[in-house]
Protein backbone atom coordinates (compact mmCIF):
# COMPACT_ATOMS: atom_id res chain seq x y z
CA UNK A 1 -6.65 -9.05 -16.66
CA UNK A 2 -5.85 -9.79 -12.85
CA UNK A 3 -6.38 -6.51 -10.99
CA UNK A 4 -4.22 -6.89 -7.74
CA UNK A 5 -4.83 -3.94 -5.67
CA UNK A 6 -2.44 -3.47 -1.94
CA UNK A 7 -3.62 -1.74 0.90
CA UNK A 8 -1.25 -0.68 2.97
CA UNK A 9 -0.94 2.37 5.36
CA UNK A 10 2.71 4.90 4.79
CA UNK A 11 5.99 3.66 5.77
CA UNK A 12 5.63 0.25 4.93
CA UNK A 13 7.25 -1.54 1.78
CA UNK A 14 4.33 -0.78 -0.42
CA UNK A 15 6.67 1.12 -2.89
CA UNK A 16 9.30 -1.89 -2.99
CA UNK A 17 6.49 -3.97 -3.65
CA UNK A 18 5.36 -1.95 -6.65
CA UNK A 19 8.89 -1.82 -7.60
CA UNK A 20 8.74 -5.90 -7.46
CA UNK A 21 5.51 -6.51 -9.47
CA UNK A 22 6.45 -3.89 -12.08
CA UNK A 23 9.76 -5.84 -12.85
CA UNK A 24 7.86 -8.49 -13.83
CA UNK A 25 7.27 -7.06 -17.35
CA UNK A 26 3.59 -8.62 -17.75
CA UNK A 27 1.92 -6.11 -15.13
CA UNK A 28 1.59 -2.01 -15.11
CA UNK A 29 1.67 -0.89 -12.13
CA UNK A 30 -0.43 2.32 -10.39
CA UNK A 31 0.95 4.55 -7.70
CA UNK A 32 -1.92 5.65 -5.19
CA UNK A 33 -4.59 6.56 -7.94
CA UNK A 34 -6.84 7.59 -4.92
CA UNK A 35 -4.37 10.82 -3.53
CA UNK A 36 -5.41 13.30 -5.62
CA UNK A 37 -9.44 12.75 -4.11
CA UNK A 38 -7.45 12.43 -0.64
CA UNK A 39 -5.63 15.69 -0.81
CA UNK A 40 -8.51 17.54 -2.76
CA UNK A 41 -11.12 16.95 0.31
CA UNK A 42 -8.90 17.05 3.29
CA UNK A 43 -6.67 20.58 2.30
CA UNK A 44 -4.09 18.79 4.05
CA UNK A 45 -0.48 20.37 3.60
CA UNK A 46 1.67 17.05 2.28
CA UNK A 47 4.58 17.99 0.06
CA UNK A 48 4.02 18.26 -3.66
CA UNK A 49 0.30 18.85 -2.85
CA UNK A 50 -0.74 20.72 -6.04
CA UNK A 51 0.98 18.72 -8.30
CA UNK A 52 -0.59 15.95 -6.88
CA UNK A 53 -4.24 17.01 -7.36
CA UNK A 54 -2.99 18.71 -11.08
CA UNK A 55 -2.00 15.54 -11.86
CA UNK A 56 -4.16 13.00 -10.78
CA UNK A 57 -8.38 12.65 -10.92
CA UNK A 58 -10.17 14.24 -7.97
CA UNK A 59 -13.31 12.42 -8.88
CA UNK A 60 -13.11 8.80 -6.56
CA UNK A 61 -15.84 7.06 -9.02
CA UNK A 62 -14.05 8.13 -12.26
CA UNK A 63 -10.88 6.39 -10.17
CA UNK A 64 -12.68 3.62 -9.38
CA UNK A 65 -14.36 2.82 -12.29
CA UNK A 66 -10.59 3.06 -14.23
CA UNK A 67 -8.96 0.65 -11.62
CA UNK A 68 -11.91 -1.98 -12.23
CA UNK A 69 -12.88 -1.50 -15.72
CA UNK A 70 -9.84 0.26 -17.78
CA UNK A 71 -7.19 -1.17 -20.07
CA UNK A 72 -4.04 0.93 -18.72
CA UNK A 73 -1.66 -0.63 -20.93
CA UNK A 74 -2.33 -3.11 -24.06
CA UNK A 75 -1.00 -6.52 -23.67
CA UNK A 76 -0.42 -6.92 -20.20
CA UNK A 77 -1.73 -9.56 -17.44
CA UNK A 78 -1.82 -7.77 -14.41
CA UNK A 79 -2.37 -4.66 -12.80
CA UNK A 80 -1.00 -3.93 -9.80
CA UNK A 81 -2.07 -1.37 -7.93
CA UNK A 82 -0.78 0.30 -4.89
CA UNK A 83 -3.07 1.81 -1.95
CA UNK A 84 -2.78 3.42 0.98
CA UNK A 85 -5.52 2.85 3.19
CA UNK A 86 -5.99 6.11 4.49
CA UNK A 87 -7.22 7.17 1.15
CA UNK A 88 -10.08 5.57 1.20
CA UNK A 89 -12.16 8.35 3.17
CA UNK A 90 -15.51 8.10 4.53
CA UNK A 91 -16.88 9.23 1.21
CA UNK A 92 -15.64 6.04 -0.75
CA UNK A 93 -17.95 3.42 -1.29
CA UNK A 94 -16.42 0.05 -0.83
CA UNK A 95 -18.71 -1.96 -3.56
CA UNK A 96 -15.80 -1.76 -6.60
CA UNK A 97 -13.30 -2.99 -4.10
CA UNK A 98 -14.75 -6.18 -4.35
CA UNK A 99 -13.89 -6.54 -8.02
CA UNK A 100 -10.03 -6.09 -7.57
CA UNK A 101 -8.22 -8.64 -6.18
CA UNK A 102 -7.35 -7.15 -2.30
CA UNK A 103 -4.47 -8.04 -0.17
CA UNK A 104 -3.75 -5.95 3.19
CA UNK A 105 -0.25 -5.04 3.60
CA UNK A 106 0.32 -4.42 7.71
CA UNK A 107 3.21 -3.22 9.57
CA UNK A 108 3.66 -2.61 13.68
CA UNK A 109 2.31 0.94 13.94
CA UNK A 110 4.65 1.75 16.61
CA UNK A 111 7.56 1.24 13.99
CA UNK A 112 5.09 3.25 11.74
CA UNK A 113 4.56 6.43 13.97
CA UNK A 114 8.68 6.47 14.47
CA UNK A 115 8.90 6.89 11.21
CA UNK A 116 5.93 8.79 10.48
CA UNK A 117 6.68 11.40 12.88
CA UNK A 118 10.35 11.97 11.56
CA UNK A 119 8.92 14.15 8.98
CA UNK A 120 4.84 15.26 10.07
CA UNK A 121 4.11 17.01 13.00
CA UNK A 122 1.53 15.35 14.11
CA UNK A 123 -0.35 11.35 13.81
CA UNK A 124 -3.17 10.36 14.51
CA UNK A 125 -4.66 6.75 13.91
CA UNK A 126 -6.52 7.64 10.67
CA UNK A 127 -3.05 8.93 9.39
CA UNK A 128 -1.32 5.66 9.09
CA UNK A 129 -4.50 3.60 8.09
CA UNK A 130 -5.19 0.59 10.31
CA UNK A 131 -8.49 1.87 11.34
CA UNK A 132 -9.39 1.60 7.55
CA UNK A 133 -7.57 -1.69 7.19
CA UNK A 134 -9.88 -3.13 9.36
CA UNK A 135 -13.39 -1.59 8.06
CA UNK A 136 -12.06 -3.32 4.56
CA UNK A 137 -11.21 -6.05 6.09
CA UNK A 138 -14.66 -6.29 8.13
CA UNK A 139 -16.56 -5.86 4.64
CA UNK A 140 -14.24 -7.53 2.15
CA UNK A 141 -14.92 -10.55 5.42
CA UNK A 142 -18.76 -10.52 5.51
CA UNK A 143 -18.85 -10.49 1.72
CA UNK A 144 -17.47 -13.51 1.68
CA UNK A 145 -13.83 -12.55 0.37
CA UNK A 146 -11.49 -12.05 3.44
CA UNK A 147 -8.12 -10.88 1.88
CA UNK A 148 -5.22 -12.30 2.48
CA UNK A 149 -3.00 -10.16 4.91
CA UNK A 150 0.91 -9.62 4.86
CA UNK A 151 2.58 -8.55 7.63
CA UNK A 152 5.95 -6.37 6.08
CA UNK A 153 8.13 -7.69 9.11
CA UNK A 154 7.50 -11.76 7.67
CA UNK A 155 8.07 -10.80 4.11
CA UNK A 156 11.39 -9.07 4.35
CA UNK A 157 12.46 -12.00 6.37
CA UNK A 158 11.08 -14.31 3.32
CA UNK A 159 10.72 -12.15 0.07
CA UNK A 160 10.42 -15.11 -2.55
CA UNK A 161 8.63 -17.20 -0.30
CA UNK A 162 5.55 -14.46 0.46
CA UNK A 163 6.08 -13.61 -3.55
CA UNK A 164 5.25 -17.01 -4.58
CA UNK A 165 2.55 -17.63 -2.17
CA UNK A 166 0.44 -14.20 -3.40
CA UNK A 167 1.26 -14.91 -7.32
CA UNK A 168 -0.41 -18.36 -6.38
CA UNK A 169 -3.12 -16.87 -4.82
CA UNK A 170 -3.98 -14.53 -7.40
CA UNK A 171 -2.81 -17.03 -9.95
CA UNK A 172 0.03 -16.06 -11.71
CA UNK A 173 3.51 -17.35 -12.47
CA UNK A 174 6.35 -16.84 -9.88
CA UNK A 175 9.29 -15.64 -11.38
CA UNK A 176 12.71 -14.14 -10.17
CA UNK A 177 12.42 -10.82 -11.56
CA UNK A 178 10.18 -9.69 -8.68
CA UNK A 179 13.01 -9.85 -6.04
CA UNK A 180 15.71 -7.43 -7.97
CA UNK A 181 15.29 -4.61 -9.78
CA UNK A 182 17.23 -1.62 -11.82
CA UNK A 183 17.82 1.03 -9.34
CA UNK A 184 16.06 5.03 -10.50
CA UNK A 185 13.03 6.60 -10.83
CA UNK A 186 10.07 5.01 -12.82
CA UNK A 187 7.80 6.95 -15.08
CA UNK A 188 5.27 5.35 -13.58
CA UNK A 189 6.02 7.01 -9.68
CA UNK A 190 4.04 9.47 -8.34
CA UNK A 191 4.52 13.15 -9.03
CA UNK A 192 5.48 13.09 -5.18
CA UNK A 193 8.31 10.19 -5.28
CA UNK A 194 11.36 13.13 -5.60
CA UNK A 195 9.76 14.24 -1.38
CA UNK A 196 9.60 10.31 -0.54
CA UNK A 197 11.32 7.85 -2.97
CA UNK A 198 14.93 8.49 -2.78
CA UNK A 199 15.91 4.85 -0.79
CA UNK A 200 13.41 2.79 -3.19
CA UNK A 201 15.22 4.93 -6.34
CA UNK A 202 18.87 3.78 -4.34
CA UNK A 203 17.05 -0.08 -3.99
CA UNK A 204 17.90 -3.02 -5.96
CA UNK A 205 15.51 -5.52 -3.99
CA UNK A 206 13.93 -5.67 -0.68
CA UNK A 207 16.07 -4.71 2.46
CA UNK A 208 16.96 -7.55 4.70
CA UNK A 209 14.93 -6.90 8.09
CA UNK A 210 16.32 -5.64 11.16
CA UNK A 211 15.04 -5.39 14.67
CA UNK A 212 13.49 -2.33 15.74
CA UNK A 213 12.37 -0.65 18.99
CA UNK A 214 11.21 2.34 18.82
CA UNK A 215 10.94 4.41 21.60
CA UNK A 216 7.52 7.08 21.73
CA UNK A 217 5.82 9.28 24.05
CA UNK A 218 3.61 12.14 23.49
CA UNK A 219 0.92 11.93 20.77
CA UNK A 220 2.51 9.62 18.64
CA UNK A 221 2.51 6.89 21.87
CA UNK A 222 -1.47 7.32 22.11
CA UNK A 223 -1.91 6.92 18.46
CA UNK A 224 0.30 3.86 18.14
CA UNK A 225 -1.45 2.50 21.40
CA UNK A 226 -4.78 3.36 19.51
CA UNK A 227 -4.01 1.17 16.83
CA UNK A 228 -2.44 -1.70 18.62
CA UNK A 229 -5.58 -3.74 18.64
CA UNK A 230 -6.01 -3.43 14.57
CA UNK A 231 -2.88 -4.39 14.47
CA UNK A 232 -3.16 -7.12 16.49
CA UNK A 233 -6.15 -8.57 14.98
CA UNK A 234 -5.17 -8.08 11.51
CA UNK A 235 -1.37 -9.92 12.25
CA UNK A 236 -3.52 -13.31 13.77
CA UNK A 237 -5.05 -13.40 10.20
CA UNK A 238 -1.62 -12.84 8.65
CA UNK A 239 -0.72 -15.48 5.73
CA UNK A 240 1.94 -17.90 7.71
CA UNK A 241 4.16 -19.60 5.10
């Protein structure tokens, strides 16, 4: 089985994509198997927060060793699994990472914080995750096994085209199911979608991309000025179709 795990930070595509892979009807697909641990050490207040922790494993090894060593569904070829990097707390050893199959999923953090902050009070750089994109990247890197890195702003301009260049690099089949999909809820969404899913639940494919330009001050300018440089260096290493 080809375990494909995506790291991306929030408000990125990372549920589209999960949407995409899933649709494929060879791969089961896991939504952010790491929240529960998240939520259960930081007490934050997201939305849905004790269903999240009731319904998910608060112990990051028994995660880990599922995601690397468990059969979640008989039968199929891949599983795809969906990460945010902000997750991965200082806590988390990184050595079972290197068994999956890692790709970095990046997006501008100014357009991040925009939309971040339309529904959080506050941001701060560990919030959307590029500091933790990078440490992976850093140690995924001197391992040996840099992983590949999408930027979200290239692969809405060029779905199929990014789709067929990661199912080669993982080695799998392209096929056309992964750019369209039924449009609902999946049983296999987090207990949280109903606070955050409603667009992906309205999608039928990827969104064609648009311009932005956001416009910050404040807080969320410093933390989108913080994270700039990640950004930065992450989008050089960007796969380039």
């Amino acid at each position: 089985m080809i375990r494909l795990a995506m790291w991306s930070g929030p408000r990125n595509i990372s549920t589209a994509l999960m949407r995409s892979w899933e649709n494929r009807g060879d791969c089961v697909v896991v939504d952010e198997p790491l929240y529960a641990h998240y939520l259960s050490v930081t007490q934050l207040d997201h939305p849905a927060r004790e269903e999240v922790i009731a319904a998910g494993d608060t112990d990051w090894r028994r995660v880990a060793s599922w995601l690397t060593d468990g059969d979640p569904r008989p039968g199929a070829t891949v599983f795809y699994q969906k990460h945010m990097t902000h997750h991965l707390l200082p806590r988390i050893e990184y050595d079972w990472i290197r068994r999956l199959r890692n790709v970095l999923l990046i997006r501008d953090p100014r357009e991040v914080v925009a939309s971040y902050v339309k529904s959080r009070a506050s941001v701060t750089p560990e919030d959307i995750g590029l500091p933790q994109q990078i440490t992976l990247y850093d140690v995924l890197s001197a391992a040996g096994e840099p992983p590949p890195v999408i930027d979200a702003a290239d692969f809405l301009r060029a779905p199929g085209g990014h789709l067929r260049a990661l199912c080669d690099l993982v080695g799998v089949p392209f096929t056309d199911r992964m750019l369209a999909w039924p449009p609902g809820r999946r049983d296999s969404d987090g207990v949280w979608a109903p606070h955050w899913y409603h667009a992906v639940w309205e999608s039928t494919g990827f969104e064609p991309w648009r311009p932005r330009n956001p416009q910050l001050s404040g807080e969320p300018a410093r933390t989108a000025a913080a994270c700039l440089p990640h950004y930065e260096r992450l989008h050089a290493a960007r796969l380039r179709l």
